[in-house]
Protein backbone atom coordinates (compact mmCIF):
# COMPACT_ATOMS: atom_id res chain seq x y z
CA UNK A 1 -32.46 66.92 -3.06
CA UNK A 2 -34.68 70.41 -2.97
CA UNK A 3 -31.21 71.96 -0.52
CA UNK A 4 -29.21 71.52 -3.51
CA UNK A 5 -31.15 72.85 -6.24
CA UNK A 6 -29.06 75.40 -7.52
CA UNK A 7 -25.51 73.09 -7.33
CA UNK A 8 -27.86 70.53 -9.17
CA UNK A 9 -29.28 73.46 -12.05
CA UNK A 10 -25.35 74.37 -12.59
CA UNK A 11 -24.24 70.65 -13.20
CA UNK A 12 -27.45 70.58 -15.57
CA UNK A 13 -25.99 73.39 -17.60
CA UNK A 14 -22.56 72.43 -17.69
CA UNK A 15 -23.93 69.22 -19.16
CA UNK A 16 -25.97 70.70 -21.44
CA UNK A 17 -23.03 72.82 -22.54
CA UNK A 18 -21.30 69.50 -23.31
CA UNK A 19 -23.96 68.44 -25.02
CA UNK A 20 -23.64 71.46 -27.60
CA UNK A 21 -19.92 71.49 -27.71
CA UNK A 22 -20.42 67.44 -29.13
CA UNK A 23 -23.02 68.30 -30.98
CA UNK A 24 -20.49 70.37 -33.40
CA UNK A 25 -21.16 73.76 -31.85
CA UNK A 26 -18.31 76.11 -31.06
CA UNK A 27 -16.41 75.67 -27.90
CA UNK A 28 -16.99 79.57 -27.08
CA UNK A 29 -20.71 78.96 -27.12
CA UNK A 30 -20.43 76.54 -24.41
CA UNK A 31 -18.50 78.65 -22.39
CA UNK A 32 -20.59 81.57 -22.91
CA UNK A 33 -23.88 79.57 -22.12
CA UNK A 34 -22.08 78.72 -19.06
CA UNK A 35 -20.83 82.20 -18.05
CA UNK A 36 -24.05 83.56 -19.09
CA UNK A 37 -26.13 80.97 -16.54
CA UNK A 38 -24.12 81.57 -13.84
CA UNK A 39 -24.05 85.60 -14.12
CA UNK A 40 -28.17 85.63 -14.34
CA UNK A 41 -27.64 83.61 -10.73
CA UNK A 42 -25.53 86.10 -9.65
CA UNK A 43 -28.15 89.15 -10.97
CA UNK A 44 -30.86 86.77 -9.07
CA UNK A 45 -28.75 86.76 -5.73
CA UNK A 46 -29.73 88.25 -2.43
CA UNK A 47 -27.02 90.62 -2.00
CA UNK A 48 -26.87 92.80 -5.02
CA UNK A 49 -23.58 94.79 -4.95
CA UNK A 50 -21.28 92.54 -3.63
CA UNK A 51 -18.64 91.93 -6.29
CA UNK A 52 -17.99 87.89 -6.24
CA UNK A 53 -14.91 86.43 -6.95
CA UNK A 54 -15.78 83.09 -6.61
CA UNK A 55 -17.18 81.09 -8.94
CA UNK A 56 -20.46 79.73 -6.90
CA UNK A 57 -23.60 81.90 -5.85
CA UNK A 58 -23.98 82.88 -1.92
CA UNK A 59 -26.81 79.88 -2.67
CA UNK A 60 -24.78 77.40 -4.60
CA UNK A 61 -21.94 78.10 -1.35
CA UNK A 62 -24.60 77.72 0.65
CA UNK A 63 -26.02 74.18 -0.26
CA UNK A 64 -22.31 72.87 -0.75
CA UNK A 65 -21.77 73.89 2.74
CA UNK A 66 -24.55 71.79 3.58
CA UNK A 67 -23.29 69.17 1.93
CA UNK A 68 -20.09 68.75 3.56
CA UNK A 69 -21.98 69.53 6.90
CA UNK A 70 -23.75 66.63 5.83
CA UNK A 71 -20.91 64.09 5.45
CA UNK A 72 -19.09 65.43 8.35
CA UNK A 73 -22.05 64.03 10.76
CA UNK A 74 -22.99 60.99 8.84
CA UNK A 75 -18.78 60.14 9.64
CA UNK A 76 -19.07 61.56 13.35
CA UNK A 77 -22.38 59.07 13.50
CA UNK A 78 -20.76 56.05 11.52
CA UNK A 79 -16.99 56.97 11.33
CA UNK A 80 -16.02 54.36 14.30
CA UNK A 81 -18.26 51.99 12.38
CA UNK A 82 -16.58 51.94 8.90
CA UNK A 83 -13.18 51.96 10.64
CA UNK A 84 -14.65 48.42 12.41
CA UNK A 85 -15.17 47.28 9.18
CA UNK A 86 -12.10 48.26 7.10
CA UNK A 87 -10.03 46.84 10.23
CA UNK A 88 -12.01 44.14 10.19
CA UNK A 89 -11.58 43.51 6.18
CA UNK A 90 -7.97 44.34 6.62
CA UNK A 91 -7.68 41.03 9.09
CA UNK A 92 -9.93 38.72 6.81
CA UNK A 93 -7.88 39.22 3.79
CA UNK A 94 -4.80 38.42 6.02
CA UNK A 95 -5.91 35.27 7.21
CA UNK A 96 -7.05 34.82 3.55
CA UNK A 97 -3.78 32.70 2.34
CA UNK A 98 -3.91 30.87 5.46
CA UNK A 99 -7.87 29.80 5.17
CA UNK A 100 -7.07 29.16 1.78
CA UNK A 101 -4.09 26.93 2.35
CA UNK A 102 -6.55 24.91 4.88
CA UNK A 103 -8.98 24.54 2.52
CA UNK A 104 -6.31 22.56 0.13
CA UNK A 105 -5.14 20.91 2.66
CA UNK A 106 -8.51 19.47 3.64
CA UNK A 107 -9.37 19.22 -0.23
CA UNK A 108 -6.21 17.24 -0.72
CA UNK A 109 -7.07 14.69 2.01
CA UNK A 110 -10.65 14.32 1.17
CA UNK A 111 -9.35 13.73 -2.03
CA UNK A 112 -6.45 10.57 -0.79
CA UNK A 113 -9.59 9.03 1.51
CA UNK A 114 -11.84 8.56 -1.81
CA UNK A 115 -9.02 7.08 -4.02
CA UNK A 116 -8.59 4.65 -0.97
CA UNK A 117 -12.12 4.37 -1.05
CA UNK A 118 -12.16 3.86 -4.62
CA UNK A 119 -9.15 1.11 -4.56
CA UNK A 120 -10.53 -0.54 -1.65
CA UNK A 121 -13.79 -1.20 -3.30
CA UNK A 122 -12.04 -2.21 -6.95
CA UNK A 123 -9.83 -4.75 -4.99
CA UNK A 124 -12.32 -5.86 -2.84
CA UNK A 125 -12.49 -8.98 -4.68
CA UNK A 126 -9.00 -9.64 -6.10
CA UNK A 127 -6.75 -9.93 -3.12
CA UNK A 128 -5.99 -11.78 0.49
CA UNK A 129 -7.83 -9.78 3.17
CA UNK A 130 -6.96 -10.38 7.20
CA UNK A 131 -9.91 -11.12 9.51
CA UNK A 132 -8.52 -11.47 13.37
CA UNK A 133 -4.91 -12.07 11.69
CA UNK A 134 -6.04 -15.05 9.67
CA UNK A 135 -6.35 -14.70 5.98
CA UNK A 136 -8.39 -15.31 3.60
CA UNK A 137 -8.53 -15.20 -0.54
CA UNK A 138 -11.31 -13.08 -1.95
CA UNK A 139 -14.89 -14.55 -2.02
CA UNK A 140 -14.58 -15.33 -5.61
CA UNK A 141 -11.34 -17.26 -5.48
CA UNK A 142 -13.31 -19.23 -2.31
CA UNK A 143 -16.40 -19.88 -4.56
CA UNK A 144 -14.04 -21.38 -7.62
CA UNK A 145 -11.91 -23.83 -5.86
CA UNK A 146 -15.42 -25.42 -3.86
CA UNK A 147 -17.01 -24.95 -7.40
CA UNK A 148 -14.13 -26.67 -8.94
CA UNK A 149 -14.38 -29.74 -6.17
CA UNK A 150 -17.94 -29.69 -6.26
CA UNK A 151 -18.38 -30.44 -9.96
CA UNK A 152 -15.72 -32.67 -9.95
CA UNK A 153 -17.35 -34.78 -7.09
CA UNK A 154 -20.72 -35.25 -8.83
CA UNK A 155 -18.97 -36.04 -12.32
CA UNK A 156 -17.58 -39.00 -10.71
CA UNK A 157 -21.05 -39.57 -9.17
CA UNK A 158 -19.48 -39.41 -5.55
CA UNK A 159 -22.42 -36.62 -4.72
CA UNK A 160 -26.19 -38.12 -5.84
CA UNK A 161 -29.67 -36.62 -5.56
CA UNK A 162 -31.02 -33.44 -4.61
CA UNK A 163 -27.79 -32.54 -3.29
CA UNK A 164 -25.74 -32.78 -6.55
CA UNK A 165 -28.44 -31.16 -8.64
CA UNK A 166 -28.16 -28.23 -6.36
CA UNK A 167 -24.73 -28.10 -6.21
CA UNK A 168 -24.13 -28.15 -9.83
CA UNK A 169 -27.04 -25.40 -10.10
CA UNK A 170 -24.62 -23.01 -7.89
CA UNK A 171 -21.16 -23.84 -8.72
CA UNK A 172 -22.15 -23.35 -12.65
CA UNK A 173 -23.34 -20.12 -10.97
CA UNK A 174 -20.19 -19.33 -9.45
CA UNK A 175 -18.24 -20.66 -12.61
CA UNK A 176 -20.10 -18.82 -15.33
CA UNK A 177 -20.90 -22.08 -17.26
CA UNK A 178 -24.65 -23.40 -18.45
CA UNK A 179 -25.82 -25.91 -16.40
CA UNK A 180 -27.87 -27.47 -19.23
CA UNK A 181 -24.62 -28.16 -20.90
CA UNK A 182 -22.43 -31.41 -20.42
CA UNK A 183 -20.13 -30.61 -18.14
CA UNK A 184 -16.42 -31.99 -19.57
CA UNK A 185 -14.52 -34.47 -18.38
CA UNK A 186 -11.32 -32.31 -18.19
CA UNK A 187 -9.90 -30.70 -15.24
CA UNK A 188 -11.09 -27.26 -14.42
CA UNK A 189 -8.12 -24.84 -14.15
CA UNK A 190 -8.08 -22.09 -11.33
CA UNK A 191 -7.73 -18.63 -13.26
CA UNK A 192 -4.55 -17.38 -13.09
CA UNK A 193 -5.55 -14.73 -10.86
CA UNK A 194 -7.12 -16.76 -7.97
CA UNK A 195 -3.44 -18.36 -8.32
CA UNK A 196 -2.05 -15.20 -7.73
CA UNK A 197 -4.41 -14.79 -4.36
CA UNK A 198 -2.97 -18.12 -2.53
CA UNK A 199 0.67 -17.20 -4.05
CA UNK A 200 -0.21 -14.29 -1.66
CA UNK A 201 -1.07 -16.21 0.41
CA UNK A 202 2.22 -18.04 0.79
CA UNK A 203 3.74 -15.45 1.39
CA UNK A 204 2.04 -15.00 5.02
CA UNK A 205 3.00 -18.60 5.90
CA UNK A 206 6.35 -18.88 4.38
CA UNK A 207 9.53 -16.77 5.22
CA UNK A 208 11.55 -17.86 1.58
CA UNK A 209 9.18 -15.47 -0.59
CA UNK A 210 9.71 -12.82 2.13
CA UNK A 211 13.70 -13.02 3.21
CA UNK A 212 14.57 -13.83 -0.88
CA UNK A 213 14.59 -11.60 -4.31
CA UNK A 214 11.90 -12.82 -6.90
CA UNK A 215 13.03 -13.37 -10.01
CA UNK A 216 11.26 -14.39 -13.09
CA UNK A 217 12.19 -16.94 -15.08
CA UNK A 218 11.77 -16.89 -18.50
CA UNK A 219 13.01 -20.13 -19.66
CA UNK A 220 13.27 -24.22 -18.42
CA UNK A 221 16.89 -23.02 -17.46
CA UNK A 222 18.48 -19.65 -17.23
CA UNK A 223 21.40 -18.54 -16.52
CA UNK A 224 22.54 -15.56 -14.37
CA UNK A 225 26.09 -14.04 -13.55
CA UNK A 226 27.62 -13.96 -10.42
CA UNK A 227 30.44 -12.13 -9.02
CA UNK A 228 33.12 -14.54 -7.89
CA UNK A 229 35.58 -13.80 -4.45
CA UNK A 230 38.56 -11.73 -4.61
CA UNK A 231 37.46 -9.14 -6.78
CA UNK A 232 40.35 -6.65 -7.67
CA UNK A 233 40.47 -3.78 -5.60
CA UNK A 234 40.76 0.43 -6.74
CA UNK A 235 43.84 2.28 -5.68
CA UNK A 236 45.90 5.68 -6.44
CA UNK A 237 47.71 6.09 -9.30
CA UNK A 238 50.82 7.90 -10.30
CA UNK A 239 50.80 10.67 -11.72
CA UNK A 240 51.11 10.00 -15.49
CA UNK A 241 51.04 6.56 -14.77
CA UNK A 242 48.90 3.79 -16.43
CA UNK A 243 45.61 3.01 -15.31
CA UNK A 244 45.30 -0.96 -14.34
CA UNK A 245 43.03 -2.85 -15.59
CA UNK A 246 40.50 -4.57 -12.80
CA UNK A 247 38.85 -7.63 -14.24
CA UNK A 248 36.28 -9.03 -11.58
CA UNK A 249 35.62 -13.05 -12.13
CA UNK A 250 32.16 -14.37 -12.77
CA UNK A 251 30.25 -17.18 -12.85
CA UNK A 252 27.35 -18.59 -14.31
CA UNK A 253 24.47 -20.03 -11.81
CA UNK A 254 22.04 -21.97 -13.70
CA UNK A 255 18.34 -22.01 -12.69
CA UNK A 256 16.28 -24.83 -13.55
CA UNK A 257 13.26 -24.46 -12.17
CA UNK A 258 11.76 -27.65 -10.37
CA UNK A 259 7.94 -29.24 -10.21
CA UNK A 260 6.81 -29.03 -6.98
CA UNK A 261 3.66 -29.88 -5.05
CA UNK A 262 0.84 -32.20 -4.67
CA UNK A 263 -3.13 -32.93 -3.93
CA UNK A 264 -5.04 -32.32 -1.63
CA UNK A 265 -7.62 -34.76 -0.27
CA UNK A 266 -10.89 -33.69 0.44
CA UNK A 267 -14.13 -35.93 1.43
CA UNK A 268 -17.29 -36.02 -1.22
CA UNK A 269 -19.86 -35.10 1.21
CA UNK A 270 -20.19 -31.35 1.14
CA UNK A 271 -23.37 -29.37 1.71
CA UNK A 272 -24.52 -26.18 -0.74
CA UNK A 273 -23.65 -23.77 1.81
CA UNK A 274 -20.08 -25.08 2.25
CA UNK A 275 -18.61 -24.12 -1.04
CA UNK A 276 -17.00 -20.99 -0.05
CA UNK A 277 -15.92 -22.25 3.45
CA UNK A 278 -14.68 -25.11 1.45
CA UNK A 279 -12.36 -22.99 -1.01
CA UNK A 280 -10.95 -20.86 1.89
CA UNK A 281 -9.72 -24.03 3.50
CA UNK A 282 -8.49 -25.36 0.15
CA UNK A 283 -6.39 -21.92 -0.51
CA UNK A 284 -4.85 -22.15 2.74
CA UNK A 285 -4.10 -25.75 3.27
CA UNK A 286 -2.41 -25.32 -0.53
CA UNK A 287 -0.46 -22.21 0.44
CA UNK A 288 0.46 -23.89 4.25
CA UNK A 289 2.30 -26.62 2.29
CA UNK A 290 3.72 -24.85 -0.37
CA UNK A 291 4.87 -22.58 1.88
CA UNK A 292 6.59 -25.08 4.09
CA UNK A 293 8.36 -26.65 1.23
CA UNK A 294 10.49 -23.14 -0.15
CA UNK A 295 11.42 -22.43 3.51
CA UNK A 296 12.27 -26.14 3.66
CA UNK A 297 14.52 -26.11 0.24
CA UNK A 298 16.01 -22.76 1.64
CA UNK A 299 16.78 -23.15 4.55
CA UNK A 300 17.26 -27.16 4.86
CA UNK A 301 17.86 -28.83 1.85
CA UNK A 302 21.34 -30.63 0.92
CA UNK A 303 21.72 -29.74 -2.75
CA UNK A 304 20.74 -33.20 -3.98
CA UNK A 305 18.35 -34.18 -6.37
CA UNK A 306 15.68 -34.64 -3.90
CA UNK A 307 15.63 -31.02 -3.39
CA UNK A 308 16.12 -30.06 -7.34
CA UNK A 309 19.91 -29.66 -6.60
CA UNK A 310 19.18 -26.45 -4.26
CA UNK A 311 21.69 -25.76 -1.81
CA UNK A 312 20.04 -24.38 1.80
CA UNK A 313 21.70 -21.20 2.98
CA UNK A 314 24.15 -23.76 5.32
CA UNK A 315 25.04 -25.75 2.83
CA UNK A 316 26.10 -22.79 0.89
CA UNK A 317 28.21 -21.50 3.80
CA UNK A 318 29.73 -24.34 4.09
CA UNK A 319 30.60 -24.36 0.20
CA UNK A 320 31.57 -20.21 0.68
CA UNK A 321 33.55 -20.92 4.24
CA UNK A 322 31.36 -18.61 6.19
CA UNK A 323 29.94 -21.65 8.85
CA UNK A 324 31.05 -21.85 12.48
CA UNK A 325 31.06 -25.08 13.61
CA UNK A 326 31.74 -25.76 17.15
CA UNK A 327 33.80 -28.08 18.61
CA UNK A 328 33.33 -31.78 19.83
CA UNK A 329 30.84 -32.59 22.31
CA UNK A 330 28.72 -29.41 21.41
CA UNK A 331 26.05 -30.79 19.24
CA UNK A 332 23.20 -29.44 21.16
CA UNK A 333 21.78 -26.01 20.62
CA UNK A 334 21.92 -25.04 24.24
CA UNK A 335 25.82 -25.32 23.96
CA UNK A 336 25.67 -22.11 21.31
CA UNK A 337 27.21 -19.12 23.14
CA UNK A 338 26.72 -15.28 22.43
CA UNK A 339 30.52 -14.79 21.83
CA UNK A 340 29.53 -18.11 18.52
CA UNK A 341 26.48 -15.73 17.51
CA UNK A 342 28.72 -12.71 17.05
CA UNK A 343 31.44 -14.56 15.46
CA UNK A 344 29.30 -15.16 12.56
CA UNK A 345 28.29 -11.82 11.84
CA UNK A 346 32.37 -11.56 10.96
CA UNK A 347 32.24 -14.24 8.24
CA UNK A 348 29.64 -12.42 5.82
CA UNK A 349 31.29 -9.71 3.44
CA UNK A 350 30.66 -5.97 4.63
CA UNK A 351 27.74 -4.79 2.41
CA UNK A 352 25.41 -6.90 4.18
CA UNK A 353 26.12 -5.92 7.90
CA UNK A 354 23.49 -2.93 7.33
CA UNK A 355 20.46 -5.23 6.08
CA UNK A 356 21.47 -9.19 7.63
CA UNK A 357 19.56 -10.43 10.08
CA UNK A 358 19.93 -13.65 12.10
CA UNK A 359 16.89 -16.46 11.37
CA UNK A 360 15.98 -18.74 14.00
CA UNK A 361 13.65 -21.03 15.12
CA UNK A 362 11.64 -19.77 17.71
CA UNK A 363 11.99 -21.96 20.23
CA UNK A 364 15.71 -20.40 20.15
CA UNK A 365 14.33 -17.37 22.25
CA UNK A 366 14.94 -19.29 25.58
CA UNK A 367 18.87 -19.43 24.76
CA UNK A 368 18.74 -15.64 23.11
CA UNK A 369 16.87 -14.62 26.68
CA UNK A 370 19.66 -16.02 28.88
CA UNK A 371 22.42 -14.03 26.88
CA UNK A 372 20.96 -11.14 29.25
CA UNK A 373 23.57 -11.15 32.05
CA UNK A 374 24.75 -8.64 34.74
CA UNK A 375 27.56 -8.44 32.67
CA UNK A 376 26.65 -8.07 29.34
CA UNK A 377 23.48 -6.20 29.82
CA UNK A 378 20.51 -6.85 27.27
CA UNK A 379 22.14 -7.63 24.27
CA UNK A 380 18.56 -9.78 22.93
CA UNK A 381 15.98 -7.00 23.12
CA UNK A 382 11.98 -8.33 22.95
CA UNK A 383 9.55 -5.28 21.28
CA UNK A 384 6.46 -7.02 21.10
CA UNK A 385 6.64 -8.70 18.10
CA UNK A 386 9.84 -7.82 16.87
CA UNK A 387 13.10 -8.96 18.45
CA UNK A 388 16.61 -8.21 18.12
CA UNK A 389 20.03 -9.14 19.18
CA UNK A 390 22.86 -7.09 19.82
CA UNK A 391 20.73 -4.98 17.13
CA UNK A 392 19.84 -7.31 14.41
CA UNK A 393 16.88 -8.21 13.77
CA UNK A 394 15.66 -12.14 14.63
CA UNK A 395 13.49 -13.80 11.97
CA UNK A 396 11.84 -16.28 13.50
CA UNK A 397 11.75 -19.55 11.22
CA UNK A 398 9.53 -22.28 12.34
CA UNK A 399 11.84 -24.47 9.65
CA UNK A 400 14.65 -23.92 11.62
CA UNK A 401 15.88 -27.10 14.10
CA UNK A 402 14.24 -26.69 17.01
CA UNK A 403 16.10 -25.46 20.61
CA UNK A 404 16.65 -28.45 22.38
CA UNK A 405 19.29 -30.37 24.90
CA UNK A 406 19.67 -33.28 23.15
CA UNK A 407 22.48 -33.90 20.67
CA UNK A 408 21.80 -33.02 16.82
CA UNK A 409 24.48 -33.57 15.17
CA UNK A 410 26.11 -31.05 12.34
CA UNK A 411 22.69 -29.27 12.16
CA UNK A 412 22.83 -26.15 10.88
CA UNK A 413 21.18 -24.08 13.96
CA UNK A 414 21.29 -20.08 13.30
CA UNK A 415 22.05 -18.14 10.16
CA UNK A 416 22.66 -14.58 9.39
CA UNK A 417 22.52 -12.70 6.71
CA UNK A 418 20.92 -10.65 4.32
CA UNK A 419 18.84 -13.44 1.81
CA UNK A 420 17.43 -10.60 -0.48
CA UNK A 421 21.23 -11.60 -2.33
CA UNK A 422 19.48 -14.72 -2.92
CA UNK A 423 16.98 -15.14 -5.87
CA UNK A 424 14.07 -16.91 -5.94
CA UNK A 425 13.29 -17.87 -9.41
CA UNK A 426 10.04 -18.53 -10.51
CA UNK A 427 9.30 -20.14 -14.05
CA UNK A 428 5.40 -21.11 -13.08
CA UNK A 429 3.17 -19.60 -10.14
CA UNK A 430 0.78 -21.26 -8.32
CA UNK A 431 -1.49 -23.49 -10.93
CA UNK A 432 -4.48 -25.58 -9.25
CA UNK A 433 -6.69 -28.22 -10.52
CA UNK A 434 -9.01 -30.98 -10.14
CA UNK A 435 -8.10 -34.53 -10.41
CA UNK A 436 -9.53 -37.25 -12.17
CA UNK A 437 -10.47 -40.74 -10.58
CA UNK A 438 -8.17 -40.32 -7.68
CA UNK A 439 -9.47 -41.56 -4.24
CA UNK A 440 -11.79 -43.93 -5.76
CA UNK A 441 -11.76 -46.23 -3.41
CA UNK A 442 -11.76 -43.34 -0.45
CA UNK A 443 -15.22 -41.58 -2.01
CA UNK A 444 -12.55 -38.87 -1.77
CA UNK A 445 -11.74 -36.09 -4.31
CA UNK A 446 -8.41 -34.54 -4.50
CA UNK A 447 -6.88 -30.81 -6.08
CA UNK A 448 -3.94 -30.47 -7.07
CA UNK A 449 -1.32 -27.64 -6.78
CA UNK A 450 1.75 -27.05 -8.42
CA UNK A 451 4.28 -24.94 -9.30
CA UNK A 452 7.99 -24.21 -10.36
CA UNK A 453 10.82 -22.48 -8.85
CA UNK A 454 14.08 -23.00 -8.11
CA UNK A 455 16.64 -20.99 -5.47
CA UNK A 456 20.15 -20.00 -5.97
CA UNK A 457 22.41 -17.43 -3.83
CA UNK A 458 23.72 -14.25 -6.14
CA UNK A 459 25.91 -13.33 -3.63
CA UNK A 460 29.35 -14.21 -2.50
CA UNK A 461 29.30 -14.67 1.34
CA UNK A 462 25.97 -12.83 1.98
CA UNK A 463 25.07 -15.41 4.73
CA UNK A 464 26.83 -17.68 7.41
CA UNK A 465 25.93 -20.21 9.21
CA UNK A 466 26.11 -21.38 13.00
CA UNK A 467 26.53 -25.21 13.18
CA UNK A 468 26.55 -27.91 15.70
CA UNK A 469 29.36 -30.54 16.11
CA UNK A 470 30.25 -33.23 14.59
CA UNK A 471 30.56 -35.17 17.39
């Protein structure tokens, strides 16, 4: 800083001539201390004689000279530099908003795989998992139905020794109970949610769950409105003339939900380490056969008593007119045509064409697969899994008769339709227990499953049916 001395002694004075003019002295006398410096530096110059104009000293011009002489080669030495960098910042705060949105974007997902994460682990234990395409309840809902069969087996001494001691040491484990209490002679009730799991369950194995509308039912019998055919129709209207009324007819269709279900027999001797293999096979073999009776009261049932006065989705085609029966001497499936399985699509009202599908047994895919001629083309379509015809998707029914040559009489072979019109009503879900003494004589213990529901079609002609002869 020595090269700028006198720039730096004239900044000193014009502070120190602040200073006074702050401290309450006159303006003037700041000015004058100024002027006064600065015409001693001219006295003290060089080149006495001149007359200067200027404000600076030849030295003060001098040193600022310098100074920008300075800055001019500190640019000429970094100039290309600094532009670099301001080119450079220029570009990074462009791709700012884009980095940025990245950044959310990656924050947003990280954020979806943890609440997976999270609900994965919370409902790790509460619902039907899929291992290889089989499934299976949660562990705990395993552990309480072998817990409940265990205890049951060595209350009615059918387990003895070492065995029974051990087994009632774990399933009061698994149950929550003290084993140095008397266990009761009372059936042990599955929690409602482990019913929920092999309700779930049924689901998988059943199609009536899946194809129908689940309604609650809050009552031993409840009754819901239905629209009735022939509602009255909207047109134009005259100018000033009246408005028509349009009253639409209803009905009344009264569920009463129905007991259904039964036990299941299992043999005494069990080991310690079978409990939870146990349960799995009791939540499946109880959701199997509750399974198989819905699709069989949907889909086959007569409307009797023996099916809780349910009418099957071809005996309510039959009741709406929207079956196709063939005539005489066809009264085996392989007499069904393509030309019958697009007739039936006519009988159903429009608002279903969108959503029906056609249900089938699968054994039906051999006729469906020779509907593809030279002449109509491919009208059934195979997609792995998945198969349609002329479009509509096939829901394979194993409840469904069976494809066969032989004669079957007035069986009801194909439907279509959309069965979400239909509403299964449920009063009671799943509920499983122990029995008592049943199987005595066996050394067998049995659990029993039940529950309520009962079916009923909200729709007017939202299926038809496809039957065989009469004759």
């Amino acid at each position: 800083m020595k090269k700028f001395k006198h720039l730096i002694a004239l900044v000193a004075i014009v502070l120190f001539a602040a200073c006074l003019v702050l401290a309450g002295a006159p303006v003037a006398l700041g000015v004058a201390t100024v002027g006064l410096w600065q015409l001693s530096q001219f006295a003290m110059s060089k080149r006495p004689g001149f007359c200067y104009t200027t404000v600076l000293t030849p030295e003060q011009l001098k040193e600022f000279e310098g100074a920008i002489k300075s800055a001019e080669d500190f640019m000429n030495l970094h100039g290309k530099t600094l532009e670099g960098m301001k080119a450079l910042d220029i570009e990074v705060l462009k791709s700012f908003p884009t980095k940025l949105a990245e950044e959310q974007k990656r924050n947003d997902e990280l954020a979806g795989q943890v609440k997976k994460l999270q609900k994965s682990l919370l409902n790790d234990n509460q619902g039907v998992k899929f291992i290889n395409g089989i499934p299976f309840v949660s562990e705990p809902c395993a552990k309480y139905l072998g817990s409940m069969f265990a205890i049951k087996a060595i209350q009615d001494n059918k387990v003895k020794g070492a065995i029974a001691d051990t087994l009632l040491a774990r399933s009061a484990e698994f149950l929550g109970i003290e084993v140095k209490a008397a266990m009761a002679a009372t059936d042990v009730p599955l929690p409602v949610a482990y019913g929920q799991q092999i309700a779930e369950l049924v689901y998988h194995y059943g199609t009536a769950r899946k194809a129908c509308t689940i309604y609650p039912l809050s009552g031993n019998s409840m009754k819901l409105p239905r629209l009735k055919t022939g509602e009255p129709q909207f047109a134009f209207i005259a100018v000033s003339g009246s408005v028509p009324e349009k009253v639409p007819q209803s009905e009344f269709i009264t569920f009463t939900p129905g007991k259904a279900g039964g036990i299941v027999r299992i043999p005494s001797e069990i080991e310690e380490d079978s409990i939870f293999d146990l349960g799995q096979f009791v939540a499946r073999y109880i959701a199997r056969q509750m399974a198989y009776w819905e699709d069989y009261c949907l889909f086959r049932s007569d409307g009797t008593s023996t099916y809780n006065s349910i009418a099957s989705v071809g005996t309510q085609a039959t009741t709406d007119s929207t079956v196709l029966q063939l005539a005489a001497t066809n009264s085996s499936s392989d007499k069904i045509t393509l030309a019958n399985c697009r007739n039936i699509r006519t009988l159903v009202t429009g608002a279903v064409l969108q959503t029906a599908k056609y249900y089938a047994h699968p054994s039906m895919e051999a006729l469906f697969v020779s509907f593809n001629t030279s002449a109509t083309v491919t009208p059934y379509v195979r997609n792995g899994q998945e198969c349609r015809l002329d479009g509509f998707e096939i829901v394979w029914t194993p409840i469904m008769p069976v494809y066969s040559t032989s004669a079957t009489l007035n069986a009801y072979q194909i439907y279509f339709g959309d069965l979400s019109w239909w509403y299964f009503g449920v009063r009671r879900d799943l509920d499983v227990q122990t029995s008592r003494d049943v199987y005595f004589a066996t050394d067998e213990v049995g659990v029993r499953a039940l529950e309520r529901f009962d079916i009923h079609a909200m729709g007017q002609k939202c299926s038809s049916a496809l039957q065989l002869s009469a004759s």
